[in-house]
PDB file of N, CA and C in Angstrom:
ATOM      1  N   UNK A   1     108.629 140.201 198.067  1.00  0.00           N
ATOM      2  CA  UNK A   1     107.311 140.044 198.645  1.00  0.00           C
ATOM      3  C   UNK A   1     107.201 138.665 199.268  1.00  0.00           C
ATOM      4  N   UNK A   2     106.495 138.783 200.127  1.00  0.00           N
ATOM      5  CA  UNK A   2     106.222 137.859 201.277  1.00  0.00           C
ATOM      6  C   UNK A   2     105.373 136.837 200.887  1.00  0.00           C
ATOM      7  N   UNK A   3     104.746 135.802 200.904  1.00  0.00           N
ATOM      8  CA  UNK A   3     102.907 135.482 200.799  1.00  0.00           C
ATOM      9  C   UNK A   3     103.117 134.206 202.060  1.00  0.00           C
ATOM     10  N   UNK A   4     102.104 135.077 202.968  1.00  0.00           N
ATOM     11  CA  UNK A   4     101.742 133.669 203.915  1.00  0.00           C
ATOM     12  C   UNK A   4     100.448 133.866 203.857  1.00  0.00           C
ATOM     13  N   UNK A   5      99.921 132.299 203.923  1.00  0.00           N
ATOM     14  CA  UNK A   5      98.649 131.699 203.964  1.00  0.00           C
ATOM     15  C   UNK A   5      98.403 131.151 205.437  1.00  0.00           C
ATOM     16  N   UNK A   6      97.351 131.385 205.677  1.00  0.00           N
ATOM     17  CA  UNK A   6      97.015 131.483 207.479  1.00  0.00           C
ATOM     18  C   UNK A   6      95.561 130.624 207.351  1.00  0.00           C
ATOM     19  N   UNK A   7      95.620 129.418 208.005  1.00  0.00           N
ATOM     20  CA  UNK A   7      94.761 128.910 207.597  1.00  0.00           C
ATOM     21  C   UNK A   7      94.534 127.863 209.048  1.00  0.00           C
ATOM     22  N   UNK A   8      93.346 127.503 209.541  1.00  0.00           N
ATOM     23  CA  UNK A   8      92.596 127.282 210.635  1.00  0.00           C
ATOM     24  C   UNK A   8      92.341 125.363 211.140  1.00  0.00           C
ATOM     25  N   UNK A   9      92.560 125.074 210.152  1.00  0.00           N
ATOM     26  CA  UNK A   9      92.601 123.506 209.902  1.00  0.00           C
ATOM     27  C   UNK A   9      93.862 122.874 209.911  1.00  0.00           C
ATOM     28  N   UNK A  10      94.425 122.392 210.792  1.00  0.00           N
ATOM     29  CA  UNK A  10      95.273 121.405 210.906  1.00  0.00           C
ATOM     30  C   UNK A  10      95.837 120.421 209.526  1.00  0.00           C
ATOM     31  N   UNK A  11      95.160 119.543 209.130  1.00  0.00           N
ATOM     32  CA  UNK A  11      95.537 119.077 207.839  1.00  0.00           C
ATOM     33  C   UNK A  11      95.795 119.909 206.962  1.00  0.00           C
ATOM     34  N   UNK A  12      94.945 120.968 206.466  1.00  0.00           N
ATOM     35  CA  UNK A  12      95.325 122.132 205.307  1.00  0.00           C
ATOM     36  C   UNK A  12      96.477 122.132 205.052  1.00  0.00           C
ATOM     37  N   UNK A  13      97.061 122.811 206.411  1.00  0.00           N
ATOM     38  CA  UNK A  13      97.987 123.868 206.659  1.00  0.00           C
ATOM     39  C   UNK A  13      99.769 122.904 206.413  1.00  0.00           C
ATOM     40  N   UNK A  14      99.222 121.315 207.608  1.00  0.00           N
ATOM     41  CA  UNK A  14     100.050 120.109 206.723  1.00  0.00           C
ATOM     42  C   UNK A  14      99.999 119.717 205.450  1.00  0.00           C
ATOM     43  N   UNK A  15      99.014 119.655 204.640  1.00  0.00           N
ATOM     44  CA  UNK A  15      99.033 119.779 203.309  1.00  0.00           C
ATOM     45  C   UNK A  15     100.032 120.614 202.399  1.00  0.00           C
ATOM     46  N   UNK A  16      99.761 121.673 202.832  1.00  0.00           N
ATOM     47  CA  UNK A  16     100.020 122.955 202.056  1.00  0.00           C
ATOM     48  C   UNK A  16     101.943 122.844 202.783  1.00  0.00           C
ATOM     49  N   UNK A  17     102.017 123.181 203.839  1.00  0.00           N
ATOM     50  CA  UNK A  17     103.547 122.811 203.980  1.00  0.00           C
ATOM     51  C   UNK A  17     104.492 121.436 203.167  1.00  0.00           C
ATOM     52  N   UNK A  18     103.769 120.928 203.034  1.00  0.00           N
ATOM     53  CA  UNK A  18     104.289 119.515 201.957  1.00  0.00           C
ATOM     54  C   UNK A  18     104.309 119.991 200.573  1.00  0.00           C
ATOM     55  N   UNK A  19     103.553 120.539 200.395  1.00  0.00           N
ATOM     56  CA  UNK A  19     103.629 121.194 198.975  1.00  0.00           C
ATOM     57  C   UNK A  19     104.339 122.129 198.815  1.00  0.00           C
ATOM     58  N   UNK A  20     104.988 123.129 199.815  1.00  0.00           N
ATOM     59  CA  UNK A  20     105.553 124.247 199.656  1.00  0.00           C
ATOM     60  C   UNK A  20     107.420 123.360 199.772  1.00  0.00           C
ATOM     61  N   UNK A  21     107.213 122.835 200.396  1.00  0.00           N
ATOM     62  CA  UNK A  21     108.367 121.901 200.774  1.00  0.00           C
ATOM     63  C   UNK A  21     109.167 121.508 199.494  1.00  0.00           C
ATOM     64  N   UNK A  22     108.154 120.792 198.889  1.00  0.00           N
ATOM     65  CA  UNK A  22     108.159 119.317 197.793  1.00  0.00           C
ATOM     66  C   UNK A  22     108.965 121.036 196.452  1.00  0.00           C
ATOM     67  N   UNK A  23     107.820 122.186 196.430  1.00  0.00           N
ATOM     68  CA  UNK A  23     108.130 122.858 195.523  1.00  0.00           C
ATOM     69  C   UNK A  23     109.931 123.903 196.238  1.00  0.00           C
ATOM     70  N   UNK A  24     110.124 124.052 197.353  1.00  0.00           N
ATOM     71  CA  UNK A  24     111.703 124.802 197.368  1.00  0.00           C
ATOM     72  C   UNK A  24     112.408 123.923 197.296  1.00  0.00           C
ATOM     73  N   UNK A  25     112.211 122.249 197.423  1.00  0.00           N
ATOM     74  CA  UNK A  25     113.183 121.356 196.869  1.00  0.00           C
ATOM     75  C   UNK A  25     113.635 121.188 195.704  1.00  0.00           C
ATOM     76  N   UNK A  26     112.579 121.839 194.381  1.00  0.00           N
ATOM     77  CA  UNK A  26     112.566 121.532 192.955  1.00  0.00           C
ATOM     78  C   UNK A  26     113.564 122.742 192.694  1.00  0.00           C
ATOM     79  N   UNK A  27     112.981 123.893 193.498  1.00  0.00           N
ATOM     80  CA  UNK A  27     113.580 125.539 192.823  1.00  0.00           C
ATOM     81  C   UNK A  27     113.110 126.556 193.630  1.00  0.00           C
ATOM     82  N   UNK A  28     113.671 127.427 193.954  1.00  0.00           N
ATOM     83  CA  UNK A  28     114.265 128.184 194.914  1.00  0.00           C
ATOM     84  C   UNK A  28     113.410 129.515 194.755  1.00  0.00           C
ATOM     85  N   UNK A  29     112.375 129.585 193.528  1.00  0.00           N
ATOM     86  CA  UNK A  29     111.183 130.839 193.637  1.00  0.00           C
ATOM     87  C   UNK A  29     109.949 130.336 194.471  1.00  0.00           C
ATOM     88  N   UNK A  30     110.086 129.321 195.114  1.00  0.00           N
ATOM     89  CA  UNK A  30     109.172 129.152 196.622  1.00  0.00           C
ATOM     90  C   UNK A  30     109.033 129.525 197.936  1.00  0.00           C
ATOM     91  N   UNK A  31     110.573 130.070 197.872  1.00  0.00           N
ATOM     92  CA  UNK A  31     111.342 130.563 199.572  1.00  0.00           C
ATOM     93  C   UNK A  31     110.617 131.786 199.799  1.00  0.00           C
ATOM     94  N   UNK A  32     109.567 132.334 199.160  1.00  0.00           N
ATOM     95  CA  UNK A  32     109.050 133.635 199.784  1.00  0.00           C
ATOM     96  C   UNK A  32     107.395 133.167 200.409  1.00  0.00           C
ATOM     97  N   UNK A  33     107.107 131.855 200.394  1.00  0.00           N
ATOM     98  CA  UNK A  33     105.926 131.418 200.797  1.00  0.00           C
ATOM     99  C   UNK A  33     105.770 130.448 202.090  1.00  0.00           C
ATOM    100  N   UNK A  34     105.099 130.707 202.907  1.00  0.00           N
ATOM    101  CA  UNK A  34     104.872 130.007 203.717  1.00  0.00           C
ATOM    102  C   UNK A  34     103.472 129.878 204.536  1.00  0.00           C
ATOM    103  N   UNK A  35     102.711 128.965 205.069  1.00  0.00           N
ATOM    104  CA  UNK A  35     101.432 128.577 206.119  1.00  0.00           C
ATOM    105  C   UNK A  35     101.716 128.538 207.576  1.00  0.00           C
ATOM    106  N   UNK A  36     101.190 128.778 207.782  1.00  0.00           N
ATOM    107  CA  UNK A  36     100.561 129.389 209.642  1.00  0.00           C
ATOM    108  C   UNK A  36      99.258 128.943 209.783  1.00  0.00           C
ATOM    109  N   UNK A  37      99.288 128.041 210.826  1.00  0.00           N
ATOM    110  CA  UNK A  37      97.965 127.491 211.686  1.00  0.00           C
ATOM    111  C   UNK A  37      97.353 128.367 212.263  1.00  0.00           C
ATOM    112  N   UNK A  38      96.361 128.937 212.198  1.00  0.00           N
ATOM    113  CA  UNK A  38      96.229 129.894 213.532  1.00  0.00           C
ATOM    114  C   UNK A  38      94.635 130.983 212.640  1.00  0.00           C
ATOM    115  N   UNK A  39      93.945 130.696 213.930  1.00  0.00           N
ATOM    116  CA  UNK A  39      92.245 131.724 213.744  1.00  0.00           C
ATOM    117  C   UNK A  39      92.400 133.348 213.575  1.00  0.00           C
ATOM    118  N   UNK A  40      92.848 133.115 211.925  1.00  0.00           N
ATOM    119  CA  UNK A  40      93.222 135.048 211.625  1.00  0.00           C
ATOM    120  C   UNK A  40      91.991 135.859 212.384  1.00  0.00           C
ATOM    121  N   UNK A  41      90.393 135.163 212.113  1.00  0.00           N
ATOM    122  CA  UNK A  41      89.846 136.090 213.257  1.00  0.00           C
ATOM    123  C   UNK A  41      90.176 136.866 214.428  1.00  0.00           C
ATOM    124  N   UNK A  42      90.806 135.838 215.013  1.00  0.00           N
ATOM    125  CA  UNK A  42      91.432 136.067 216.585  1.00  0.00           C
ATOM    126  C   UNK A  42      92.357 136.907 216.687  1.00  0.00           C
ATOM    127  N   UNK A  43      93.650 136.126 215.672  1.00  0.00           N
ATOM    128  CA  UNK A  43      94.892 136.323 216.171  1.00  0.00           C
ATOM    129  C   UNK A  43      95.566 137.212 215.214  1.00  0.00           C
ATOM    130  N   UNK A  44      95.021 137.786 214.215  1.00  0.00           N
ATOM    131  CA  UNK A  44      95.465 138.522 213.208  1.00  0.00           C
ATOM    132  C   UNK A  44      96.280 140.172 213.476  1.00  0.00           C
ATOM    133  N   UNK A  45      96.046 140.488 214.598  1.00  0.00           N
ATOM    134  CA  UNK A  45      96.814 141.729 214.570  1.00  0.00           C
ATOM    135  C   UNK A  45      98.157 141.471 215.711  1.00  0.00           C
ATOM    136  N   UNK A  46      98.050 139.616 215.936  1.00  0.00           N
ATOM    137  CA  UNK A  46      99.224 139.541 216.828  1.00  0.00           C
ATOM    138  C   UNK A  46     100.645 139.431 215.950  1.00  0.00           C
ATOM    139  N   UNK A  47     100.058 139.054 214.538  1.00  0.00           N
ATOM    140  CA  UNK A  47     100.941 138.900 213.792  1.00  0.00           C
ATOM    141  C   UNK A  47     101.525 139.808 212.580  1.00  0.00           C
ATOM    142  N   UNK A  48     100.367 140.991 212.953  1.00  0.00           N
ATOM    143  CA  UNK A  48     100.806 142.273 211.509  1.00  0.00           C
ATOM    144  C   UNK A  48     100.668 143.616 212.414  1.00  0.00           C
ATOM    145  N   UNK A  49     101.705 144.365 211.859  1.00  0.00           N
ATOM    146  CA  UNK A  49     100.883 145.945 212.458  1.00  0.00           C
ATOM    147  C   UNK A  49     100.365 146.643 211.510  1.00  0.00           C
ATOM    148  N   UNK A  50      99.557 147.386 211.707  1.00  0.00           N
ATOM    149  CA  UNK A  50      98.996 148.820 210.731  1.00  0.00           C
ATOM    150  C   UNK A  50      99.938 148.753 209.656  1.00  0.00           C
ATOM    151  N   UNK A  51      99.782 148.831 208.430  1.00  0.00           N
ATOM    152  CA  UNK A  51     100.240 149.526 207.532  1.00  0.00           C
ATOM    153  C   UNK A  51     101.026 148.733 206.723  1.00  0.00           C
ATOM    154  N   UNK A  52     101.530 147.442 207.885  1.00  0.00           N
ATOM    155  CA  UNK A  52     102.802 146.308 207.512  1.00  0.00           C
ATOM    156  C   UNK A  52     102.084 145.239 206.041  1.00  0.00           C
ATOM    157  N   UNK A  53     101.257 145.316 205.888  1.00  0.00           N
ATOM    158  CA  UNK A  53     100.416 144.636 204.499  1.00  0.00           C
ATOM    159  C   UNK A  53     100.481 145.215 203.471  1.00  0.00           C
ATOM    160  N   UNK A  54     100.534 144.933 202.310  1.00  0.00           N
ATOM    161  CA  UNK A  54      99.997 145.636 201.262  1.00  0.00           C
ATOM    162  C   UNK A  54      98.831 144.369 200.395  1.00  0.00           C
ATOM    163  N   UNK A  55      98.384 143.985 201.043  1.00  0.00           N
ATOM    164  CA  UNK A  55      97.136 143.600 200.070  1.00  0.00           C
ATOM    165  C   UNK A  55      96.713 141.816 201.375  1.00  0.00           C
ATOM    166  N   UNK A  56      95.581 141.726 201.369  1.00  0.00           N
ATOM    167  CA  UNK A  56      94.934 140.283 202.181  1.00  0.00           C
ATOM    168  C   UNK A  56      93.729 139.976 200.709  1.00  0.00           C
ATOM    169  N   UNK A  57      94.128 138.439 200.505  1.00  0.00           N
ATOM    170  CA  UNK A  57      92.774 137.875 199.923  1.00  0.00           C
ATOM    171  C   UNK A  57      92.287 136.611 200.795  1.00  0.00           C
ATOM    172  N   UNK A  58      91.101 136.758 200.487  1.00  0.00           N
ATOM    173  CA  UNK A  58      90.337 135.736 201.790  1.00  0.00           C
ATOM    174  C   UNK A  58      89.622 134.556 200.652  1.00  0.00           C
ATOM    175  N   UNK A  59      90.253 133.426 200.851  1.00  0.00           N
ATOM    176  CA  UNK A  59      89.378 132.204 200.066  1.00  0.00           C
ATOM    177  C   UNK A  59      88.577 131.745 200.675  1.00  0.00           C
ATOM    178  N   UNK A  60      87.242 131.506 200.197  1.00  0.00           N
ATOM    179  CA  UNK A  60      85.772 131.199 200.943  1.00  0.00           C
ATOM    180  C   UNK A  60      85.568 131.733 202.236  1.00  0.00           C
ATOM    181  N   UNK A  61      85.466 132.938 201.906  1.00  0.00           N
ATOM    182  CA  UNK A  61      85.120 133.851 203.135  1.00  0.00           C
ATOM    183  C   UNK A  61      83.946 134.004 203.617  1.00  0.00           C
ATOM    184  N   UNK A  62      82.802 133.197 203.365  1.00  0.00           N
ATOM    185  CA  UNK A  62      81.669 132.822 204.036  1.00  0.00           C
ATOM    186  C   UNK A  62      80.940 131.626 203.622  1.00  0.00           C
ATOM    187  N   UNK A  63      82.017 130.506 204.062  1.00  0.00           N
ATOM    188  CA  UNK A  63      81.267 129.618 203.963  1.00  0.00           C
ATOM    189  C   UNK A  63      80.045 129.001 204.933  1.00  0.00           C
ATOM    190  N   UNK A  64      79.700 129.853 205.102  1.00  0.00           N
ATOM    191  CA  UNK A  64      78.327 129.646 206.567  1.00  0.00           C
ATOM    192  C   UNK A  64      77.409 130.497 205.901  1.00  0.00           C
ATOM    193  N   UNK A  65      75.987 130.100 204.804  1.00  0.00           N
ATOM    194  CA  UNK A  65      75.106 130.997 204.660  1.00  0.00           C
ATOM    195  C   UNK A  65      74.102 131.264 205.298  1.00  0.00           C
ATOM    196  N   UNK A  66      73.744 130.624 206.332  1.00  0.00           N
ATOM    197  CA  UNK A  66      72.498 130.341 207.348  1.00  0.00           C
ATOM    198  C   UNK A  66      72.910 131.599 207.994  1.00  0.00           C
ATOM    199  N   UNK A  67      72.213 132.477 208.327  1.00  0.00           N
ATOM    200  CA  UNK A  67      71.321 133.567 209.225  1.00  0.00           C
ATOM    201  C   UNK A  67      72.142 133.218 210.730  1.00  0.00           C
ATOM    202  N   UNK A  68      72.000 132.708 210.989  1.00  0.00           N
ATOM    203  CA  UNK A  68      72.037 132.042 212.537  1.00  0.00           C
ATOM    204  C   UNK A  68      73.766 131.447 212.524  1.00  0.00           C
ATOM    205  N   UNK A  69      74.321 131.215 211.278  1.00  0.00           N
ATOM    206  CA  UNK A  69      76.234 131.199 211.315  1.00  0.00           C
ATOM    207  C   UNK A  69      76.769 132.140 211.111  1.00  0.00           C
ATOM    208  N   UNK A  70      76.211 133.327 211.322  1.00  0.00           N
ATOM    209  CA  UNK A  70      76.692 134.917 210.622  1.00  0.00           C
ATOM    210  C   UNK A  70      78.114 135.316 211.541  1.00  0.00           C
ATOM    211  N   UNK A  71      78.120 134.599 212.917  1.00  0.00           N
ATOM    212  CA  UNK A  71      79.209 134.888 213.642  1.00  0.00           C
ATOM    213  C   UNK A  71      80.388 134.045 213.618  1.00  0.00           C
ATOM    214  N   UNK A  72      79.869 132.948 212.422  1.00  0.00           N
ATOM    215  CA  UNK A  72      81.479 132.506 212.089  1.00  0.00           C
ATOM    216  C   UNK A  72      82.133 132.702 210.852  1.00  0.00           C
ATOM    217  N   UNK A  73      81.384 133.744 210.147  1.00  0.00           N
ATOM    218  CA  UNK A  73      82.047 134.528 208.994  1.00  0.00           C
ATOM    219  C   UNK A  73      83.446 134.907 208.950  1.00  0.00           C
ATOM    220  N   UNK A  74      83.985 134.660 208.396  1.00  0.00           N
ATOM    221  CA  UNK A  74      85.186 135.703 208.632  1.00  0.00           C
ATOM    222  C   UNK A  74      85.708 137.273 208.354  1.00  0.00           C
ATOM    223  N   UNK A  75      84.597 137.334 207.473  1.00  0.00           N
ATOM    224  CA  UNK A  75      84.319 138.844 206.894  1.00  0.00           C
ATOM    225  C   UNK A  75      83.174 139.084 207.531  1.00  0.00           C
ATOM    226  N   UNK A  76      83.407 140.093 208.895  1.00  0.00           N
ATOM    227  CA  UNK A  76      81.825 141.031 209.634  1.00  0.00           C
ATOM    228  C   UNK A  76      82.056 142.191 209.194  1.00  0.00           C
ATOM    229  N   UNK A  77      81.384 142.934 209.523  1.00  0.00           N
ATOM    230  CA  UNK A  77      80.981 144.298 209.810  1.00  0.00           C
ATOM    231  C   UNK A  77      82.080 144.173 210.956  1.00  0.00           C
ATOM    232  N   UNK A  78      82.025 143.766 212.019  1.00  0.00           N
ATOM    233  CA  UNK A  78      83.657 144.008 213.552  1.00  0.00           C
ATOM    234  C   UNK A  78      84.678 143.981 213.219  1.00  0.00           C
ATOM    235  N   UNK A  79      84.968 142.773 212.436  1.00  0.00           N
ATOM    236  CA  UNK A  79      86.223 143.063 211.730  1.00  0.00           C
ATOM    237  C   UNK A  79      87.195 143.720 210.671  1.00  0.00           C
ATOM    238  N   UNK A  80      85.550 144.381 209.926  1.00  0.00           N
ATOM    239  CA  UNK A  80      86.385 145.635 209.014  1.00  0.00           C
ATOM    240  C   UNK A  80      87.582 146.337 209.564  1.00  0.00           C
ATOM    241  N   UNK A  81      87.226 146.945 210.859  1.00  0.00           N
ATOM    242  CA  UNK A  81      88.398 147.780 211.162  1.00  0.00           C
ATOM    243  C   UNK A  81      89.888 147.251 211.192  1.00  0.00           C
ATOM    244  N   UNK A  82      89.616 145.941 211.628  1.00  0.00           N
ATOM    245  CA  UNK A  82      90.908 144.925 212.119  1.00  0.00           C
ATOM    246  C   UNK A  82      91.123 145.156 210.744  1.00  0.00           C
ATOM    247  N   UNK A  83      90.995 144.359 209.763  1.00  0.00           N
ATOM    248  CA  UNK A  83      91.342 144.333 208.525  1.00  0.00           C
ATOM    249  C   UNK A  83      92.206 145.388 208.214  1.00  0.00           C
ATOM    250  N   UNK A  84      91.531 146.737 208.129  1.00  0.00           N
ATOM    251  CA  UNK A  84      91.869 148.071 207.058  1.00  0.00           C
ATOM    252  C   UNK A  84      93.330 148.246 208.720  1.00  0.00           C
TER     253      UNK A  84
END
């Protein structure tokens, strides 16, 4: 099994590669993980097809509670379909 983390922030994503780094240098059950820069909103079916997933978890998937940020959710109602 695979696990990539896809994440939208520049530093994060450098963060998180330093850490993934620091950990396949120690031992070799890290080599199945890796981060990707990039607006899964957007770009998410450039990088998976139908069926190719078996499971997505979304960390702070709405951090915008205001009424009026509802379109930078990452979980809509539009993107259900993308998702499934």
């Amino acid at each position: 099994t695979f696990v990539l983390g896809m994440e939208i922030r520049e530093p994060v994503v450098e963060s998180v590669q330093a850490r993934l780094s620091d950990l396949m240098a120690r031992s070799k059950n890290y080599g199945n993980a890796g981060v990707l820069c990039c607006n899964a909103m957007k770009h998410l079916p450039n990088y998976f097809e139908k069926g190719q997933l078996r499971a997505m978890f979304f960390l702070y998937a709405d951090p915008h509670f205001k009424k009026s940020k509802q379109k930078n959710r990452i979980i809509t109602v539009d993107l259900l379909d993308t998702y499934a």
